[in-house]
C-alpha atoms as a PDB file:
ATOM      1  CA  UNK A   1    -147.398 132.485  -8.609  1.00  0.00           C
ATOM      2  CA  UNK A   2    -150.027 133.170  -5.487  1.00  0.00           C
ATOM      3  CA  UNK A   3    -146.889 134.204  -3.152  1.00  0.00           C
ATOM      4  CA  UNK A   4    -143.699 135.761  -3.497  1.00  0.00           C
ATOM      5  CA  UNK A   5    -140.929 137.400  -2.951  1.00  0.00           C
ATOM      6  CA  UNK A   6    -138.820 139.496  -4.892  1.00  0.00           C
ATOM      7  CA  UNK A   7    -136.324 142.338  -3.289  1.00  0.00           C
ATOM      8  CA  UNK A   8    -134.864 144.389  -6.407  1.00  0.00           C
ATOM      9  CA  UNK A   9    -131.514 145.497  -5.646  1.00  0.00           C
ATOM     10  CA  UNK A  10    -131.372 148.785  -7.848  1.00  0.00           C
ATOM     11  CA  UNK A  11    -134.307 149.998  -5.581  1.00  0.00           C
ATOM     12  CA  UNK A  12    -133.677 148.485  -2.909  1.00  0.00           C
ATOM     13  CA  UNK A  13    -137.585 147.663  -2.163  1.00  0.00           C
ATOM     14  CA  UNK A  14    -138.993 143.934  -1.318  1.00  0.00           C
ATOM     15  CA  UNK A  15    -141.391 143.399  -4.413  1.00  0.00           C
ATOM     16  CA  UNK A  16    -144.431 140.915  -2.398  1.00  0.00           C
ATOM     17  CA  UNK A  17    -146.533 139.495  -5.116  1.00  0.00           C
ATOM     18  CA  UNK A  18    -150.164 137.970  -3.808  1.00  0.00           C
ATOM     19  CA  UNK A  19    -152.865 137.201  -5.966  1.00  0.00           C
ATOM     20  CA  UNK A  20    -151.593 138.971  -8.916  1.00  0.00           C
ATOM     21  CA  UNK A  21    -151.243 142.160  -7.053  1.00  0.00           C
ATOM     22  CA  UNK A  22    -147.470 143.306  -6.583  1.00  0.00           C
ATOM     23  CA  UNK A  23    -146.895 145.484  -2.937  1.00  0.00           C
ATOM     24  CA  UNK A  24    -143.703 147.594  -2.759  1.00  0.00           C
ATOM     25  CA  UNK A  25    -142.284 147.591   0.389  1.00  0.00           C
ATOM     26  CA  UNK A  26    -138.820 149.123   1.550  1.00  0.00           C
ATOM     27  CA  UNK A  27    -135.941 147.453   3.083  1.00  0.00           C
ATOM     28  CA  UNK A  28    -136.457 148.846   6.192  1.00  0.00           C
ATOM     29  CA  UNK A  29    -139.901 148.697   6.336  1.00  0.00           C
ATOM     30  CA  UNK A  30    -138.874 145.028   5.829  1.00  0.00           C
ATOM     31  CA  UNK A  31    -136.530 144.557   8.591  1.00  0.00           C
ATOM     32  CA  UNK A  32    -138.843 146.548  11.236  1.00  0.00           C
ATOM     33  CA  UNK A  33    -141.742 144.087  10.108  1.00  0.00           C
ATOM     34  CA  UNK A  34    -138.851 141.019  10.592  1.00  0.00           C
ATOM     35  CA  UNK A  35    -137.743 142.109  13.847  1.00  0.00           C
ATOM     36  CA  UNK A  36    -140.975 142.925  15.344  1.00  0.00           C
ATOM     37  CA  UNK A  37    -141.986 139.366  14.525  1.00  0.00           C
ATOM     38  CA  UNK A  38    -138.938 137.453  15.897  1.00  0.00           C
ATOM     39  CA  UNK A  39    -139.700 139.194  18.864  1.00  0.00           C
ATOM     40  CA  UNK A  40    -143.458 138.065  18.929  1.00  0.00           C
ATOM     41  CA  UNK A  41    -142.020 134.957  18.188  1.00  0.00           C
ATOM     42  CA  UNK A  42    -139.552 135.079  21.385  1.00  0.00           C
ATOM     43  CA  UNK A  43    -142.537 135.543  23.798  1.00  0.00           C
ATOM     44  CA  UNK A  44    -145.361 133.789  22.351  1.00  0.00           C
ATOM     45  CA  UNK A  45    -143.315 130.784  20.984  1.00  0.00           C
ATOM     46  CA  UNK A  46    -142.490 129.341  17.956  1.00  0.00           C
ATOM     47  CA  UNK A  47    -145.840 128.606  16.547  1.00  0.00           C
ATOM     48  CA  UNK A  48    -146.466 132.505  16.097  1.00  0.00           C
ATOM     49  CA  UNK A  49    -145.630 133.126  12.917  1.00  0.00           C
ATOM     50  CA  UNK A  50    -147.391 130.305  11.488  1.00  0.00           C
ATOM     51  CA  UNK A  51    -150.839 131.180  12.976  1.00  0.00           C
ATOM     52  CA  UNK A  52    -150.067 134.780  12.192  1.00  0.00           C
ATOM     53  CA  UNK A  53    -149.441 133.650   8.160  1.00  0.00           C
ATOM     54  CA  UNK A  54    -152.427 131.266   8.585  1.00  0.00           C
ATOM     55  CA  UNK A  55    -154.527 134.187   9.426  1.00  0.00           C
ATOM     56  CA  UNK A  56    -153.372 136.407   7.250  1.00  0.00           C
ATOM     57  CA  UNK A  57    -153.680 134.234   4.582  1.00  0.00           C
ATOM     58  CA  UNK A  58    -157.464 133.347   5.863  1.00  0.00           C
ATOM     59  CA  UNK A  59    -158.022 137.434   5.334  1.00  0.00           C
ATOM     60  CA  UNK A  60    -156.693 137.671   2.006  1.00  0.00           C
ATOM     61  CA  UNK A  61    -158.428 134.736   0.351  1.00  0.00           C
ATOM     62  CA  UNK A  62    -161.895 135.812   2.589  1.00  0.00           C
ATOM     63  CA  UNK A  63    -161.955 139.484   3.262  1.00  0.00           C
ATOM     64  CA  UNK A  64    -161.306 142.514   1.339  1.00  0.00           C
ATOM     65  CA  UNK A  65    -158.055 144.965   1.029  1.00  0.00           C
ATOM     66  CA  UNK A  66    -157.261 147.110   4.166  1.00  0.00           C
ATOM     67  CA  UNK A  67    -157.566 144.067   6.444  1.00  0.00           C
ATOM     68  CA  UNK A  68    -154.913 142.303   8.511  1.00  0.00           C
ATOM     69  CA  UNK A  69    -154.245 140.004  11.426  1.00  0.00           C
ATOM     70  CA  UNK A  70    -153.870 140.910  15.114  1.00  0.00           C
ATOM     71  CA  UNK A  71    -151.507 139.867  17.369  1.00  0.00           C
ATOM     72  CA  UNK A  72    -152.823 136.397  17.941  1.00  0.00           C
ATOM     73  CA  UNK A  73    -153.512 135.492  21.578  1.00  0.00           C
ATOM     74  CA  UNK A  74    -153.021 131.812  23.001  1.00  0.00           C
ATOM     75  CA  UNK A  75    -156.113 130.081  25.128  1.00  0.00           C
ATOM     76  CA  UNK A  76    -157.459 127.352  26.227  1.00  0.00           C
ATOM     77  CA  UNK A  77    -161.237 126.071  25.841  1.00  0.00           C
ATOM     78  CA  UNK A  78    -162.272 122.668  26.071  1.00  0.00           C
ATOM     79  CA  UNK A  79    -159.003 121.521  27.091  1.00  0.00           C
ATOM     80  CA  UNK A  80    -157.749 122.426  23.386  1.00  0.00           C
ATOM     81  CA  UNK A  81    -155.318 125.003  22.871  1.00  0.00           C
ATOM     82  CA  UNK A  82    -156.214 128.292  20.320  1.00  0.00           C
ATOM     83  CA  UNK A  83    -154.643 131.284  19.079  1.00  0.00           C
ATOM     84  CA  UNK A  84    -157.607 133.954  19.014  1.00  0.00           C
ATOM     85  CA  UNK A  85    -156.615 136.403  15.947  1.00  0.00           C
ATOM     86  CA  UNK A  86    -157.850 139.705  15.837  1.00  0.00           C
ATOM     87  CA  UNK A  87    -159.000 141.057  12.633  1.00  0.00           C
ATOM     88  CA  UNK A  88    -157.838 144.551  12.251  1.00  0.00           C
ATOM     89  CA  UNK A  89    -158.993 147.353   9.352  1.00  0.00           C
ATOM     90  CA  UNK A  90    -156.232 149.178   8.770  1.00  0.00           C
ATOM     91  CA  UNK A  91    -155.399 153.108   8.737  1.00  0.00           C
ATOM     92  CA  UNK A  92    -154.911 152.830   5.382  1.00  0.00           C
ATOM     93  CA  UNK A  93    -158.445 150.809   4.459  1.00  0.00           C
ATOM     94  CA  UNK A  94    -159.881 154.907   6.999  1.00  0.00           C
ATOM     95  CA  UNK A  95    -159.508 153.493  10.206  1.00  0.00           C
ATOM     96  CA  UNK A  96    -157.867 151.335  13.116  1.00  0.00           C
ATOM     97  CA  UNK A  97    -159.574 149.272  15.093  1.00  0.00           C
ATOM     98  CA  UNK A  98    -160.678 145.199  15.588  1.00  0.00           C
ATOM     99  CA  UNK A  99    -163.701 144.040  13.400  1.00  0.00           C
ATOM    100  CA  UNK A 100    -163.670 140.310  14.034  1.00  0.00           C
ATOM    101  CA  UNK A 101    -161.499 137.108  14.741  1.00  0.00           C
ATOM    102  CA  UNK A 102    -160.374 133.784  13.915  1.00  0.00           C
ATOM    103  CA  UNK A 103    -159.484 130.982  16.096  1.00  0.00           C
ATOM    104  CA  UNK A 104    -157.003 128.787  15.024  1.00  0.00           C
ATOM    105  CA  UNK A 105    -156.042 125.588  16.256  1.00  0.00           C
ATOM    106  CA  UNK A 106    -152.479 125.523  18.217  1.00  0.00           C
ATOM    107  CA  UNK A 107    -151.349 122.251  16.868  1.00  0.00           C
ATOM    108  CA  UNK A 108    -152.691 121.732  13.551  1.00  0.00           C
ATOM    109  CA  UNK A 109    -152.939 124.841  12.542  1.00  0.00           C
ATOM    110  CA  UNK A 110    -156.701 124.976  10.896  1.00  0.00           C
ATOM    111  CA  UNK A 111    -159.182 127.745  11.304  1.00  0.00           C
ATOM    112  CA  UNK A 112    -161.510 125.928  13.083  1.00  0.00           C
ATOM    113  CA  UNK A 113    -163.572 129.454  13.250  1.00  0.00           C
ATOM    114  CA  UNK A 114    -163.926 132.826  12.460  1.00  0.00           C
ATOM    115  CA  UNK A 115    -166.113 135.938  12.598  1.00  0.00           C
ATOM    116  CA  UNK A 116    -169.131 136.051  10.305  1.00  0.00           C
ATOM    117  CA  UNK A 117    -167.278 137.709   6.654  1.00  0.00           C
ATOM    118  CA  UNK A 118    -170.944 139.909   6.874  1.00  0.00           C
ATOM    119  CA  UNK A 119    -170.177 141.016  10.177  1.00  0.00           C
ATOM    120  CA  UNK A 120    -166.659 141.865   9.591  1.00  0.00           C
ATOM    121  CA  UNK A 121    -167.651 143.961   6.164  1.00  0.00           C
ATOM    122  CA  UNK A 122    -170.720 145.626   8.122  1.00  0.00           C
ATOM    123  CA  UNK A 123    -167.743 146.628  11.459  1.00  0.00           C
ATOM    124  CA  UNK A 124    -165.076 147.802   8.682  1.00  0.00           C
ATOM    125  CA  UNK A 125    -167.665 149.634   7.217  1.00  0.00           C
ATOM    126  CA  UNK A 126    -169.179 151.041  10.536  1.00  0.00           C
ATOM    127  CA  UNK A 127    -165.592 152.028  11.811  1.00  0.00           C
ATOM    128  CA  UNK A 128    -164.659 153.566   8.294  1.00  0.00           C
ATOM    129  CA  UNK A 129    -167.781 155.972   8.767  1.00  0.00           C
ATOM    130  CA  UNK A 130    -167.266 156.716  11.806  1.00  0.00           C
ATOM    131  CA  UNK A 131    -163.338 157.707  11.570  1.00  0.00           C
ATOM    132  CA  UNK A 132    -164.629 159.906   8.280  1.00  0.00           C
ATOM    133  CA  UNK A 133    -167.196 161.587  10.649  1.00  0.00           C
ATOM    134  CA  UNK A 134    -164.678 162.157  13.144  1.00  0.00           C
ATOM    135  CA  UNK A 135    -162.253 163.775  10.666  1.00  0.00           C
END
């Protein structure tokens, strides 16, 4: 199985399975996660947490560990509406900041771009060394 779910009772942790690779993750880590993206979904409308999973799932397959989506942005260009995704490197991956995006289309839902992968790798790696400087 690429995706899953599993929530084991006796812990009381969500078990997320992607790619092989199982991520603990606590109830309540869960239901902040939930709630934070019902709200999302509340002001940016209901095609938020489809180009959020979309993107997400664009990072996964694309980019490495320690990278996650944005919140997405609606716009306009060429009379076609996009969600603009930030690509974020994560405090856990040594740092917090944007390294890229992907623009996703509002009604069909394909990537119909994104930020070079060697530019993204050469930012994460650029913010990384600088936040290890810093520290």
């Amino acid at each position: 199985m690429l995706y899953g779910l599993h929530f084991t009772i006796k812990t009381n942790e969500f078990n997320f399975i992607k790619k092989g690779v199982n991520r603990i993750m606590s109830i309540d880590k869960y239901q902040l996660a939930e709630k934070t993206l019902v709200r999302y979904e509340k002001l940016y409308g209901p095609n938020f947490r489809k180009v959020f999973s979309v993107a997400n799932g664009y990072i996964s397959r694309e980019l490495t560990d320690g990278m996650v989506a944005g919140i997405p942005q609606k716009t306009l260009l060429k009379q076609k509406e996009l969600w603009v995704v930030p690509i974020v490197l994560t405090k856990k991956a040594g740092g917090y900041g944007e390294i890229g995006a992907i623009l996703i289309d509002d009604l069909s839902h394909a990537i119909v771009g994104a930020s070079a992968k060697e530019e993204v790798l050469q930012k994460a790696e650029l913010l990384f060394n600088e936040k290890a400087k810093a520290a």
